[in-house]
PDB file of N, CA and C in Angstrom:
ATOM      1  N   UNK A   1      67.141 107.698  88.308  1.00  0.00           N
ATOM      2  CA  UNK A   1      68.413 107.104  88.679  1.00  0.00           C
ATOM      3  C   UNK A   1      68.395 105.629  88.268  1.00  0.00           C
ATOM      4  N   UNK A   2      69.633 105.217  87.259  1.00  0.00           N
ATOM      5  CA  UNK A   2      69.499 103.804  86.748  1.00  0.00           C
ATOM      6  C   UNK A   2      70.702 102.945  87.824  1.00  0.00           C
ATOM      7  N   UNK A   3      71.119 104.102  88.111  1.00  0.00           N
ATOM      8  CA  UNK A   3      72.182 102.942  88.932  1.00  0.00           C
ATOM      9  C   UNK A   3      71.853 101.818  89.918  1.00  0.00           C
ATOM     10  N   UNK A   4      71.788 100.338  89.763  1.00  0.00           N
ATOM     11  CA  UNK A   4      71.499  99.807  90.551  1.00  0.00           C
ATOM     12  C   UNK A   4      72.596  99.738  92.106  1.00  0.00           C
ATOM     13  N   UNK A   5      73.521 100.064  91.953  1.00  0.00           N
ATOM     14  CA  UNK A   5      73.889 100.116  93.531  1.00  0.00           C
ATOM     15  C   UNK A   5      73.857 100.968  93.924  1.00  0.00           C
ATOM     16  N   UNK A   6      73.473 102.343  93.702  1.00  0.00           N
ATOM     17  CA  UNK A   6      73.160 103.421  94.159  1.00  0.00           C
ATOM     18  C   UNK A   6      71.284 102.945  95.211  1.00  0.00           C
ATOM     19  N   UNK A   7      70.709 102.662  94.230  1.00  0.00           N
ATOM     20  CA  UNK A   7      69.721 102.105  94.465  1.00  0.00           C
ATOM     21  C   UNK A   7      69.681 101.176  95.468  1.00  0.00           C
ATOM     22  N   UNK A   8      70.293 100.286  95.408  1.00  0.00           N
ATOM     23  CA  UNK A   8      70.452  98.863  96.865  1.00  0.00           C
ATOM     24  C   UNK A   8      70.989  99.530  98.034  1.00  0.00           C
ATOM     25  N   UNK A   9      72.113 100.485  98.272  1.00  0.00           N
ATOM     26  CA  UNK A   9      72.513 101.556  99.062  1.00  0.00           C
ATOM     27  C   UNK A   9      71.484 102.652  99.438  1.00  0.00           C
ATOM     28  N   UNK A  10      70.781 102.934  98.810  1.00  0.00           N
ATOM     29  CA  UNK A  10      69.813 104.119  98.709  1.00  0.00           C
ATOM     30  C   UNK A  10      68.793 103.295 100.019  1.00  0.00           C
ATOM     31  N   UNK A  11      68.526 101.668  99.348  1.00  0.00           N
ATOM     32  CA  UNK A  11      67.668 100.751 100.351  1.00  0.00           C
ATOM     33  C   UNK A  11      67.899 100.239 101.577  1.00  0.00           C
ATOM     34  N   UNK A  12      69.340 100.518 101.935  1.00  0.00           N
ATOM     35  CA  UNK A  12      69.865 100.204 103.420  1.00  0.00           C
ATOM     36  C   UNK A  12      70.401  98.573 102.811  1.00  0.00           C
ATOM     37  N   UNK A  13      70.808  98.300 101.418  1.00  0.00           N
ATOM     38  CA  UNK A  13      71.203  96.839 101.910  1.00  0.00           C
ATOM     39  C   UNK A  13      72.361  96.831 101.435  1.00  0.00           C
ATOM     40  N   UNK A  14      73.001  97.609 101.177  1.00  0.00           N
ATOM     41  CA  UNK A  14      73.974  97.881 100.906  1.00  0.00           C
ATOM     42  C   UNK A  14      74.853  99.084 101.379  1.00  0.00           C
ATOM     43  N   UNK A  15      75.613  99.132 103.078  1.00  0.00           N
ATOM     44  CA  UNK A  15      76.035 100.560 103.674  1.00  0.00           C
ATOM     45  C   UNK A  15      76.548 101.351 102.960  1.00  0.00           C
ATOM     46  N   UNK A  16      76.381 102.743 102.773  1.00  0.00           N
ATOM     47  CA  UNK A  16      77.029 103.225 101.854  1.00  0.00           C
ATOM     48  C   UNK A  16      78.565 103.383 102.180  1.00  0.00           C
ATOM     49  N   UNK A  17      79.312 103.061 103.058  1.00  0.00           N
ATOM     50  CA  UNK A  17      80.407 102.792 103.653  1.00  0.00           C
ATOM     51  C   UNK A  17      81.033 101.576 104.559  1.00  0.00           C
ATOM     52  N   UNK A  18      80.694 100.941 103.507  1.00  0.00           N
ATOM     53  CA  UNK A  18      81.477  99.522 104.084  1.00  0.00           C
ATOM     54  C   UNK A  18      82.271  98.687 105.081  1.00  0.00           C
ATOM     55  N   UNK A  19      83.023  99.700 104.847  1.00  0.00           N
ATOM     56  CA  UNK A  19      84.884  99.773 104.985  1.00  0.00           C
ATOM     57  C   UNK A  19      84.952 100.425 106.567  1.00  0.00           C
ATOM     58  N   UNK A  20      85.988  99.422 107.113  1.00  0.00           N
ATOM     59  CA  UNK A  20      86.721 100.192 108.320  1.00  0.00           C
ATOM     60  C   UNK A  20      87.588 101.662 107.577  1.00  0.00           C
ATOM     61  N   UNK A  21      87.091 102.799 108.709  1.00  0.00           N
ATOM     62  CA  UNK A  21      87.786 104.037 107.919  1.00  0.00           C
ATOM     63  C   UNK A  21      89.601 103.875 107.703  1.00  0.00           C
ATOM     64  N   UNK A  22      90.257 102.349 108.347  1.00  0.00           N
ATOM     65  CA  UNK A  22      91.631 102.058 107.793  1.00  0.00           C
ATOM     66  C   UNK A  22      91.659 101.043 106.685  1.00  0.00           C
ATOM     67  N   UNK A  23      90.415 100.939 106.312  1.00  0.00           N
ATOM     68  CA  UNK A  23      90.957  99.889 105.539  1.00  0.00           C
ATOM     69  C   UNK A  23      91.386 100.313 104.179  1.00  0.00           C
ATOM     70  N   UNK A  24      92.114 100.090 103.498  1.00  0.00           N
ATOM     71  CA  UNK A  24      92.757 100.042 102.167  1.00  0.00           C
ATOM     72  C   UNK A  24      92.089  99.927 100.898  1.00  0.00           C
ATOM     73  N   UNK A  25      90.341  99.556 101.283  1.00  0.00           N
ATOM     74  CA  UNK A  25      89.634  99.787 100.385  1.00  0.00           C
ATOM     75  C   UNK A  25      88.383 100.912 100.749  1.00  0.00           C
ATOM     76  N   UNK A  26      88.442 101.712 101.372  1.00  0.00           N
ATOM     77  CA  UNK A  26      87.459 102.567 102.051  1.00  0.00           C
ATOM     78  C   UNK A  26      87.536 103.556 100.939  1.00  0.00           C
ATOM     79  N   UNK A  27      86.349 104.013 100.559  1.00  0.00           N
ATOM     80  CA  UNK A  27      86.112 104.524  99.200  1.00  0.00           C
ATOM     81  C   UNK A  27      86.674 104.405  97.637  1.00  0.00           C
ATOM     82  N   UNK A  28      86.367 102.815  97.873  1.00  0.00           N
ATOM     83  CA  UNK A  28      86.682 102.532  96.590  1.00  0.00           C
ATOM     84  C   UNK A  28      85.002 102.028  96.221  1.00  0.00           C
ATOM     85  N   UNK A  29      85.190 102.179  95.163  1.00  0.00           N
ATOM     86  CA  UNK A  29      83.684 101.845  94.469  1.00  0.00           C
ATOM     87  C   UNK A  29      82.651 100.491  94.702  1.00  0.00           C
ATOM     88  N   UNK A  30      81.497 100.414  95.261  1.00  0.00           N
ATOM     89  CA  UNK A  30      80.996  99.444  94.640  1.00  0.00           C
ATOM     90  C   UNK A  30      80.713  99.440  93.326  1.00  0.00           C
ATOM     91  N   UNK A  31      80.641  97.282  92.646  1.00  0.00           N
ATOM     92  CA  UNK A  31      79.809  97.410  91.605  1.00  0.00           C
ATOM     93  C   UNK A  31      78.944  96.527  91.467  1.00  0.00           C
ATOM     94  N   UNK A  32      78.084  96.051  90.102  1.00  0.00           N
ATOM     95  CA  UNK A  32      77.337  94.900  90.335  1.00  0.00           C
ATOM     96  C   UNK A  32      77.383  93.820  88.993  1.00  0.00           C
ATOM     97  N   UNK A  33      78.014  92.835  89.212  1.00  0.00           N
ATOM     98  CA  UNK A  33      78.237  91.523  88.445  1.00  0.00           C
ATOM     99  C   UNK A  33      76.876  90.828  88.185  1.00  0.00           C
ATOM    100  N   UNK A  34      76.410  90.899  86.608  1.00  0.00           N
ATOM    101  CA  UNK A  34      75.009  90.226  86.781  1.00  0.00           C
ATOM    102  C   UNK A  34      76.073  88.782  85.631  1.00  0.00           C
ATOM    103  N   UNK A  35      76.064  87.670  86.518  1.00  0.00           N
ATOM    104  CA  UNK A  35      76.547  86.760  86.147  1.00  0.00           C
ATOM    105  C   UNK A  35      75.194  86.198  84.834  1.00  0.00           C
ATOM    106  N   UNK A  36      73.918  86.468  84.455  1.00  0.00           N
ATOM    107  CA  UNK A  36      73.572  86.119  83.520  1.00  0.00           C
ATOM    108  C   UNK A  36      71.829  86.685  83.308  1.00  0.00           C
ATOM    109  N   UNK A  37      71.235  86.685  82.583  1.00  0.00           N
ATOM    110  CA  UNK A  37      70.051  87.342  82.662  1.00  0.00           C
ATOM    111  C   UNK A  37      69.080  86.171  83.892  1.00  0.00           C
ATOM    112  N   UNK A  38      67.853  87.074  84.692  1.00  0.00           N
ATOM    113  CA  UNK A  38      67.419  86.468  85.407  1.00  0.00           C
ATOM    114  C   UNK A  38      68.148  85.938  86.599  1.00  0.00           C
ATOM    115  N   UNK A  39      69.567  86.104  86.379  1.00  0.00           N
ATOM    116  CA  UNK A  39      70.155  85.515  88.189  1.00  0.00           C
ATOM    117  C   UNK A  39      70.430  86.894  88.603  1.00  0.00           C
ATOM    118  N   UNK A  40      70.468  86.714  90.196  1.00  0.00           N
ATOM    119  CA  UNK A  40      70.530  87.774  90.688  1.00  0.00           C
ATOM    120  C   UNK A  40      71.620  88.670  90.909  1.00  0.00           C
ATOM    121  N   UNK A  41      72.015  90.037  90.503  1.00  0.00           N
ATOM    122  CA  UNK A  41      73.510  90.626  90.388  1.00  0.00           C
ATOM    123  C   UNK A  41      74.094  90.183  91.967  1.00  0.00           C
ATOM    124  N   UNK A  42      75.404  90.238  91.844  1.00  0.00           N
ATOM    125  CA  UNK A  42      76.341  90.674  93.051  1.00  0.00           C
ATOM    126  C   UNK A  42      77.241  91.385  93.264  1.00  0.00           C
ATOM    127  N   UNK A  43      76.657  92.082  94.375  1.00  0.00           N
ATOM    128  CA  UNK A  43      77.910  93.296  94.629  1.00  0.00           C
ATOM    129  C   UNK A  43      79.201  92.844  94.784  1.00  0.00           C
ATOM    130  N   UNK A  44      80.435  93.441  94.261  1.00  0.00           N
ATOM    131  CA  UNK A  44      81.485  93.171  94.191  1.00  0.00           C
ATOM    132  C   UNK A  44      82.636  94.579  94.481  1.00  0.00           C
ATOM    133  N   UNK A  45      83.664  94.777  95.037  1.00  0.00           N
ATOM    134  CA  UNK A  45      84.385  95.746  95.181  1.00  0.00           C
ATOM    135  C   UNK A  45      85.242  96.091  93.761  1.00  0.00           C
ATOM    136  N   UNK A  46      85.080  97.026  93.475  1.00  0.00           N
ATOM    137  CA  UNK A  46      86.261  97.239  92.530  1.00  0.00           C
ATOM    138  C   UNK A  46      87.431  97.676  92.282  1.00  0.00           C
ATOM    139  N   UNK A  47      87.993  97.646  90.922  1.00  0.00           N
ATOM    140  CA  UNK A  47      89.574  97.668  91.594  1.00  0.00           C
ATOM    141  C   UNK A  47      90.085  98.632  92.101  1.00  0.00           C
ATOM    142  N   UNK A  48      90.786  98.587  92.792  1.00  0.00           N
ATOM    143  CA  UNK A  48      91.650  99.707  93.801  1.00  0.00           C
ATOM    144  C   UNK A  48      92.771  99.731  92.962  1.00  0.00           C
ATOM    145  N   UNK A  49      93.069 101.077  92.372  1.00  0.00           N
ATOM    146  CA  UNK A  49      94.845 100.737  92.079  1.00  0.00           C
ATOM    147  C   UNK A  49      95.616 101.916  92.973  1.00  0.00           C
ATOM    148  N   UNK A  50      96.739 101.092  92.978  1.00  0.00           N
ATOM    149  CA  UNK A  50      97.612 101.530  93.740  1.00  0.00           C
ATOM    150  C   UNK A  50      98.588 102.726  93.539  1.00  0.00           C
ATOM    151  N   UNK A  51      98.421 104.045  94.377  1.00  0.00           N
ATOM    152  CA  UNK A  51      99.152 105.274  93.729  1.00  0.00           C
ATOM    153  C   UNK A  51     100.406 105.274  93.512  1.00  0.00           C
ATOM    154  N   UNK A  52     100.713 106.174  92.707  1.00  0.00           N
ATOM    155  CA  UNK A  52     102.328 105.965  92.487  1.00  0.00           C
ATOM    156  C   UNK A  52     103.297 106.389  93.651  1.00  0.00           C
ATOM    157  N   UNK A  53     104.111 105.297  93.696  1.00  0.00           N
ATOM    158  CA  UNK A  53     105.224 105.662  94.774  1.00  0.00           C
ATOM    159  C   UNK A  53     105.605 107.024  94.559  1.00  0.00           C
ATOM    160  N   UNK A  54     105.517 107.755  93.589  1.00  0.00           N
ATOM    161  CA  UNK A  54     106.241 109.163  93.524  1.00  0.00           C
ATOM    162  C   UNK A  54     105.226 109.678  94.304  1.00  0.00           C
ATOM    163  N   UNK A  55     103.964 109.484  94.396  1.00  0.00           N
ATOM    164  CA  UNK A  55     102.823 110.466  94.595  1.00  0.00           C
ATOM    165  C   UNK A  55     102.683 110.371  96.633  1.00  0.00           C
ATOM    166  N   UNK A  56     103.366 109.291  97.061  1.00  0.00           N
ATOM    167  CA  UNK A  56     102.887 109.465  98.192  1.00  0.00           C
ATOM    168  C   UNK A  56     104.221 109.688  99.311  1.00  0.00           C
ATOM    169  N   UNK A  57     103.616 110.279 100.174  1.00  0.00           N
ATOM    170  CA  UNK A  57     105.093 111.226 100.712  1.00  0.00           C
ATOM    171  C   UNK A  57     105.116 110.304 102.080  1.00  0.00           C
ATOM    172  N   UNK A  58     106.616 110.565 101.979  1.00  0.00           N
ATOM    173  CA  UNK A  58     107.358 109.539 102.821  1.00  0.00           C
ATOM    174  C   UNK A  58     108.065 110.256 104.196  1.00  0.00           C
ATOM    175  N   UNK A  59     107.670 110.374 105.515  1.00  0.00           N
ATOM    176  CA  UNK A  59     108.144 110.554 106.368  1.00  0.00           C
ATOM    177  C   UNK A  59     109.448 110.219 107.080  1.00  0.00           C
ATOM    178  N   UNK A  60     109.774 109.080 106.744  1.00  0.00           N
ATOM    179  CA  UNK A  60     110.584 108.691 107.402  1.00  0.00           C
ATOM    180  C   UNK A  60     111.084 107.191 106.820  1.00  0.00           C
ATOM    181  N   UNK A  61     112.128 106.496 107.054  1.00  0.00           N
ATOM    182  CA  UNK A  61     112.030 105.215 106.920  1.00  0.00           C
ATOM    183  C   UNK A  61     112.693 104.778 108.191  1.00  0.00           C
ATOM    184  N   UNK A  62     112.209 103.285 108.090  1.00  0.00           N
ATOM    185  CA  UNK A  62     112.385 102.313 109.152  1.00  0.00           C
ATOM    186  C   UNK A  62     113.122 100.963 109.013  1.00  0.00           C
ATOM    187  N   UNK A  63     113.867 100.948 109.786  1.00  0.00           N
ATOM    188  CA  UNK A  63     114.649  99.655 109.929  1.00  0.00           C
ATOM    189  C   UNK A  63     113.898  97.998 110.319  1.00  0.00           C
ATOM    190  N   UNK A  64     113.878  97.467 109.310  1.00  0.00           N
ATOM    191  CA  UNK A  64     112.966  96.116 109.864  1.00  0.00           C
ATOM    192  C   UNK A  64     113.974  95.186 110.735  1.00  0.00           C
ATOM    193  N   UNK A  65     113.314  95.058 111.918  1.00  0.00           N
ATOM    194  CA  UNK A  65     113.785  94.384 113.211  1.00  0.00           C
ATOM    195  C   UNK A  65     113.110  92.757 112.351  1.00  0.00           C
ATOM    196  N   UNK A  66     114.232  91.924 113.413  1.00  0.00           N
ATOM    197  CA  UNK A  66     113.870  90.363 112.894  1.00  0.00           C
ATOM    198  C   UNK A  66     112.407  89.614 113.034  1.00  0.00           C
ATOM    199  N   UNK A  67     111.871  90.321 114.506  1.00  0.00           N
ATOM    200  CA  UNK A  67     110.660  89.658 114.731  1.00  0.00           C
ATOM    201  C   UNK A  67     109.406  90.511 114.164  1.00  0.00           C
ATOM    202  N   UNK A  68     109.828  91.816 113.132  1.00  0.00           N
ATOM    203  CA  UNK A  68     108.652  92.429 112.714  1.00  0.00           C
ATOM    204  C   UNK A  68     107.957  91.131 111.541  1.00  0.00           C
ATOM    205  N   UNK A  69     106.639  91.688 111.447  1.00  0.00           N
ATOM    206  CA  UNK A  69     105.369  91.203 110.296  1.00  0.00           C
ATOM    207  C   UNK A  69     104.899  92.607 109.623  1.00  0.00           C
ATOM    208  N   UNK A  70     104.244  92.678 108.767  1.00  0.00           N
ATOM    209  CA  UNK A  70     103.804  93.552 108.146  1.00  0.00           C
ATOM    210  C   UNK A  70     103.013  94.557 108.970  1.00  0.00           C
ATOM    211  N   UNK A  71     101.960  93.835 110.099  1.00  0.00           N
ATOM    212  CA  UNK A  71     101.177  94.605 110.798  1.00  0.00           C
ATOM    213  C   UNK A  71     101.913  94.900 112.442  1.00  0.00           C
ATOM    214  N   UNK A  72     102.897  94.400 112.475  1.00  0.00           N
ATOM    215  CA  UNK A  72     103.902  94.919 113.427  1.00  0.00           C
ATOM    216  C   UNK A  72     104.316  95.874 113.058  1.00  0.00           C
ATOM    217  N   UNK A  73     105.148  96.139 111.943  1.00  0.00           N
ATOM    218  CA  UNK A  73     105.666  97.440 111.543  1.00  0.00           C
ATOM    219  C   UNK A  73     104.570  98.207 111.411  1.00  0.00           C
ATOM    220  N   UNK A  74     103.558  98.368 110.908  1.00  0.00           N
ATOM    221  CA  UNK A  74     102.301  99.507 111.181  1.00  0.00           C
ATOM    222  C   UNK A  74     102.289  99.741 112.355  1.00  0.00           C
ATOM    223  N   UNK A  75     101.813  98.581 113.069  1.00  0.00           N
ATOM    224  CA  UNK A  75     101.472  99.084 114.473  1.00  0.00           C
ATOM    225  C   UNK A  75     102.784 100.199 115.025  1.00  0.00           C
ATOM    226  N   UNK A  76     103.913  99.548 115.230  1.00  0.00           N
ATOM    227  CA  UNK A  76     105.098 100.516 115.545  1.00  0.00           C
ATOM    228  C   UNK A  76     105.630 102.000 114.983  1.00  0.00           C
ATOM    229  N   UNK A  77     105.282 102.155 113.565  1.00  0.00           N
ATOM    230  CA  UNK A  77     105.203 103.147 112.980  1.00  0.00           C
ATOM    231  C   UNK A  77     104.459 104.278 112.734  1.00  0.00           C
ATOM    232  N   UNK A  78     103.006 103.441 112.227  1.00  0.00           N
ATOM    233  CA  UNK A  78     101.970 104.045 112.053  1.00  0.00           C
ATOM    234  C   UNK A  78     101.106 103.862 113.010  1.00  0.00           C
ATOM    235  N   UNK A  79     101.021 103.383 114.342  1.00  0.00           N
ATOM    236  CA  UNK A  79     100.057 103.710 115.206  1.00  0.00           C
ATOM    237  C   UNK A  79      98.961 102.597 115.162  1.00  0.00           C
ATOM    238  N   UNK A  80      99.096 101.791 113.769  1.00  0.00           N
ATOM    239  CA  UNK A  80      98.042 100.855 113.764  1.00  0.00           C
ATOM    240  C   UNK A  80      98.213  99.580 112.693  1.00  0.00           C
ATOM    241  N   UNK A  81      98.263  98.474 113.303  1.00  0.00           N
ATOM    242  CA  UNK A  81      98.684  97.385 112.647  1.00  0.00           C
ATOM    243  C   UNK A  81      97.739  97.196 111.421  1.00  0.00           C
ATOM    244  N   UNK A  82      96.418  97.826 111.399  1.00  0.00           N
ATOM    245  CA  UNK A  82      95.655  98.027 110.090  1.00  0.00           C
ATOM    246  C   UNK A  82      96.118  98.858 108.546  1.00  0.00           C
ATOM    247  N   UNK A  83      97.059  99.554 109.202  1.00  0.00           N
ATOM    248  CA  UNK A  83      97.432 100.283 108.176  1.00  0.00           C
ATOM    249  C   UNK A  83      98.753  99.864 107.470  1.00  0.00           C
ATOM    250  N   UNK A  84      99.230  98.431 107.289  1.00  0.00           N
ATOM    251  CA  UNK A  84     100.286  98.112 107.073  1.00  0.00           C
ATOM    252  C   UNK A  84     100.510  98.400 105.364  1.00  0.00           C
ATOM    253  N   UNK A  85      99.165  98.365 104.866  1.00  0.00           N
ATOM    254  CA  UNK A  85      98.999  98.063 103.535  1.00  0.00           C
ATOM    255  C   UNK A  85      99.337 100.068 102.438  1.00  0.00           C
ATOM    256  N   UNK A  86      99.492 100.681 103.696  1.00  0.00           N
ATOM    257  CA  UNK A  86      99.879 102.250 103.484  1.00  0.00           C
ATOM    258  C   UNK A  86     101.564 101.807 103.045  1.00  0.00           C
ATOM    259  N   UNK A  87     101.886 101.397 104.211  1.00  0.00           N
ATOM    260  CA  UNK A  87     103.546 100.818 103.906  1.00  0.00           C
ATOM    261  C   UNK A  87     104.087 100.091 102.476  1.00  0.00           C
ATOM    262  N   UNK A  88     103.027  99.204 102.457  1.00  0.00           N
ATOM    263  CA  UNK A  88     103.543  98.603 101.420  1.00  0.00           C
ATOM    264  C   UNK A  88     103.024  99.058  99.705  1.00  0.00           C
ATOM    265  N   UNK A  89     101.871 100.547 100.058  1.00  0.00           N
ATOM    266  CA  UNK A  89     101.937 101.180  99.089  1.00  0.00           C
ATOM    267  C   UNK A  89     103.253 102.022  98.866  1.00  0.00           C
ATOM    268  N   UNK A  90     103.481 102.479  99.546  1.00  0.00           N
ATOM    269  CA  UNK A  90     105.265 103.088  99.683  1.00  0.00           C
ATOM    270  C   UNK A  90     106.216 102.784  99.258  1.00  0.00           C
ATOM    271  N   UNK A  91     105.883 101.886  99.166  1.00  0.00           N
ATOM    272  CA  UNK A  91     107.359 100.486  99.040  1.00  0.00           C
ATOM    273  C   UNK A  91     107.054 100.167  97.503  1.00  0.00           C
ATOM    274  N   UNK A  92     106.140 100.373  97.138  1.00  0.00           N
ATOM    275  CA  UNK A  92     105.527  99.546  95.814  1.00  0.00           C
ATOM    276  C   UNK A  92     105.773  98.633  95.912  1.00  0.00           C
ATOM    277  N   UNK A  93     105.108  97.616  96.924  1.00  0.00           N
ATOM    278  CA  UNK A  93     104.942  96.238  97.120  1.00  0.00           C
ATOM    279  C   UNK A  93     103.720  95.496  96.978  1.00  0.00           C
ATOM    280  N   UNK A  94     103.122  94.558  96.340  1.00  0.00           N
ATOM    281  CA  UNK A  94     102.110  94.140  96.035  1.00  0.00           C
ATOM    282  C   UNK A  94     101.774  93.041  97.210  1.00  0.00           C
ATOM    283  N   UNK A  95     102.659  92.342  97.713  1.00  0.00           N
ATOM    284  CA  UNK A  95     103.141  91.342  98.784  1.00  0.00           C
ATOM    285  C   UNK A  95     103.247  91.982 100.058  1.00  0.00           C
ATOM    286  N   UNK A  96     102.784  92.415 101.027  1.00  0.00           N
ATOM    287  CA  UNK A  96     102.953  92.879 102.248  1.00  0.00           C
ATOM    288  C   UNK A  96     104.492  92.633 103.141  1.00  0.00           C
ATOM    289  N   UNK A  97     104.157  90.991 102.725  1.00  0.00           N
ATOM    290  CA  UNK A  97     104.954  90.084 103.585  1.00  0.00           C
ATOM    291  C   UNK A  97     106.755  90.487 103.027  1.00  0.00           C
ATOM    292  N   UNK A  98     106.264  91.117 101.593  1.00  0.00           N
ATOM    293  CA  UNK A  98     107.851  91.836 101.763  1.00  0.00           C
ATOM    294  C   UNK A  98     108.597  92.728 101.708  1.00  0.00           C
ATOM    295  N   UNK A  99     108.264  93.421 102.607  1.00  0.00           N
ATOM    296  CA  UNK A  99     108.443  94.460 103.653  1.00  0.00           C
ATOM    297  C   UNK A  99     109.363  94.037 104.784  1.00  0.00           C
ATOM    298  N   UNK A 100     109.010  92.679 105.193  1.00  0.00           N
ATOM    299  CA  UNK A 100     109.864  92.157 106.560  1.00  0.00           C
ATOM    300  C   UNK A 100     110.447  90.955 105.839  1.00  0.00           C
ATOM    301  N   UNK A 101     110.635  90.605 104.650  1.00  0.00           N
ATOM    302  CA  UNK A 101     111.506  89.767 104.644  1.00  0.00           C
ATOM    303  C   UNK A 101     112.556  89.615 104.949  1.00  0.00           C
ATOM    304  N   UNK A 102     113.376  90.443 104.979  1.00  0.00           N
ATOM    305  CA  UNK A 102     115.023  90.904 105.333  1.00  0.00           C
ATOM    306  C   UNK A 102     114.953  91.642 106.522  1.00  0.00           C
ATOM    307  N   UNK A 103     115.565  91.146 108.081  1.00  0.00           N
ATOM    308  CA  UNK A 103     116.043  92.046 109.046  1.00  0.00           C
ATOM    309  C   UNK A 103     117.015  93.118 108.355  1.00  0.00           C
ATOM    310  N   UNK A 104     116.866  93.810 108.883  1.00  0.00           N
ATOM    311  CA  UNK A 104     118.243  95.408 108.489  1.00  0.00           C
ATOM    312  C   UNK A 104     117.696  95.771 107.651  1.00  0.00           C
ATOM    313  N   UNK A 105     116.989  95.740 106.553  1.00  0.00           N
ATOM    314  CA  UNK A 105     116.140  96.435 105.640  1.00  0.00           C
ATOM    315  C   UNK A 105     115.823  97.265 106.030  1.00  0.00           C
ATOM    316  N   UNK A 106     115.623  99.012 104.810  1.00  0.00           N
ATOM    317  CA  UNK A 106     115.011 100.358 105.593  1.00  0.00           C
ATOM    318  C   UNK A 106     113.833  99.658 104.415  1.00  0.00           C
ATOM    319  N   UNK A 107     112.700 100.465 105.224  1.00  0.00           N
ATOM    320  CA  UNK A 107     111.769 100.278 104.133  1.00  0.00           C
ATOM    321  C   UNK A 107     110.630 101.969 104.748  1.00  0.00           C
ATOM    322  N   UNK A 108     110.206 102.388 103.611  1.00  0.00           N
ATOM    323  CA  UNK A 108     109.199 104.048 103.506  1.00  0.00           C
ATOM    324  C   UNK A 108     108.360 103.629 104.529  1.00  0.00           C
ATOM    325  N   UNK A 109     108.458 104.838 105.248  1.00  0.00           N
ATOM    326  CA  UNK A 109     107.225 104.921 106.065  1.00  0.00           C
ATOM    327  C   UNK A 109     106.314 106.028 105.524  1.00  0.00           C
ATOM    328  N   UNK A 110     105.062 106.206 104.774  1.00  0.00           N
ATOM    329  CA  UNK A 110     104.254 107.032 104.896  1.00  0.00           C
ATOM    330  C   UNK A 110     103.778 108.043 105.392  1.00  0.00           C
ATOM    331  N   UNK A 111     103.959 109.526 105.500  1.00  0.00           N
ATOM    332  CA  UNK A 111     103.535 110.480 106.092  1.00  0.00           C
ATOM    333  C   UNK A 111     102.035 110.367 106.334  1.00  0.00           C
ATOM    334  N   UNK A 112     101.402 111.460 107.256  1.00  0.00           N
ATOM    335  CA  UNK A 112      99.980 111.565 107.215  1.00  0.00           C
ATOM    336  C   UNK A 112      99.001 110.014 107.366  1.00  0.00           C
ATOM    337  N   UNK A 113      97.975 110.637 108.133  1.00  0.00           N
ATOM    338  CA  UNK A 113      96.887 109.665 108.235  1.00  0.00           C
ATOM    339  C   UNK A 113      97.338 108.187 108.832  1.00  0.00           C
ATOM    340  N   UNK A 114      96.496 107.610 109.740  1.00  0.00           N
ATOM    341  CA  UNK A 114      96.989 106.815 110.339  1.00  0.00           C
ATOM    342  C   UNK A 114      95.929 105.182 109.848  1.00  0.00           C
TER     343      UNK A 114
END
């Protein structure tokens, strides 16, 4: 086995699960950045891309109230202010924060998984 983060994981110094099971990067890949020969690599997350709005199914939508935030509307919707970043995959929003920019706005709520 050449993989070195398999290997650093394999050694306990690296968990093989990182990630809160809500977080938005929970099984996404480690990797390792060797910034130059002789210095030491660093683990780094890699990129996450974001599924296509067609691909993820939408339960319901929601009306943004004036005093919502991004992790307000999770919390109220989805059960958990961690998962706001589900929403704003929905939305195909790269910006969280706009999601609640506009009171009266409907914006996708995400089916499944909390």
């Amino acid at each position: 086995m050449n993989d070195p983060i398999q290997l650093l994981i394999d050694a306990g110094a690296i968990p093989s699960e990182p990630f809160d099971p809500l977080s938005r990067y929970r099984g996404v890949p480690l990797a390792l950045h060797a910034p130059a020969p002789g210095v030491e690599p660093v683990a780094y997350v890699a990129r996450r891309f974001i599924p296509q709005r067609h691909s993820i199914a939408v339960a319901v939508e929601a009306v943004v109230e004036a005093v919502d935030r991004p992790d307000l509307l999770a919390a109220r919707t989805l059960g958990s202010p961690l998962s706001y970043w589900r929403i704003a995959d929905a939305n195909a929003v790269t910006d969280p924060f706009e999601l609640t920019d506009v009171p009266g706005a409907r914006v996708a709520i995400p089916s499944g998984g909390s």
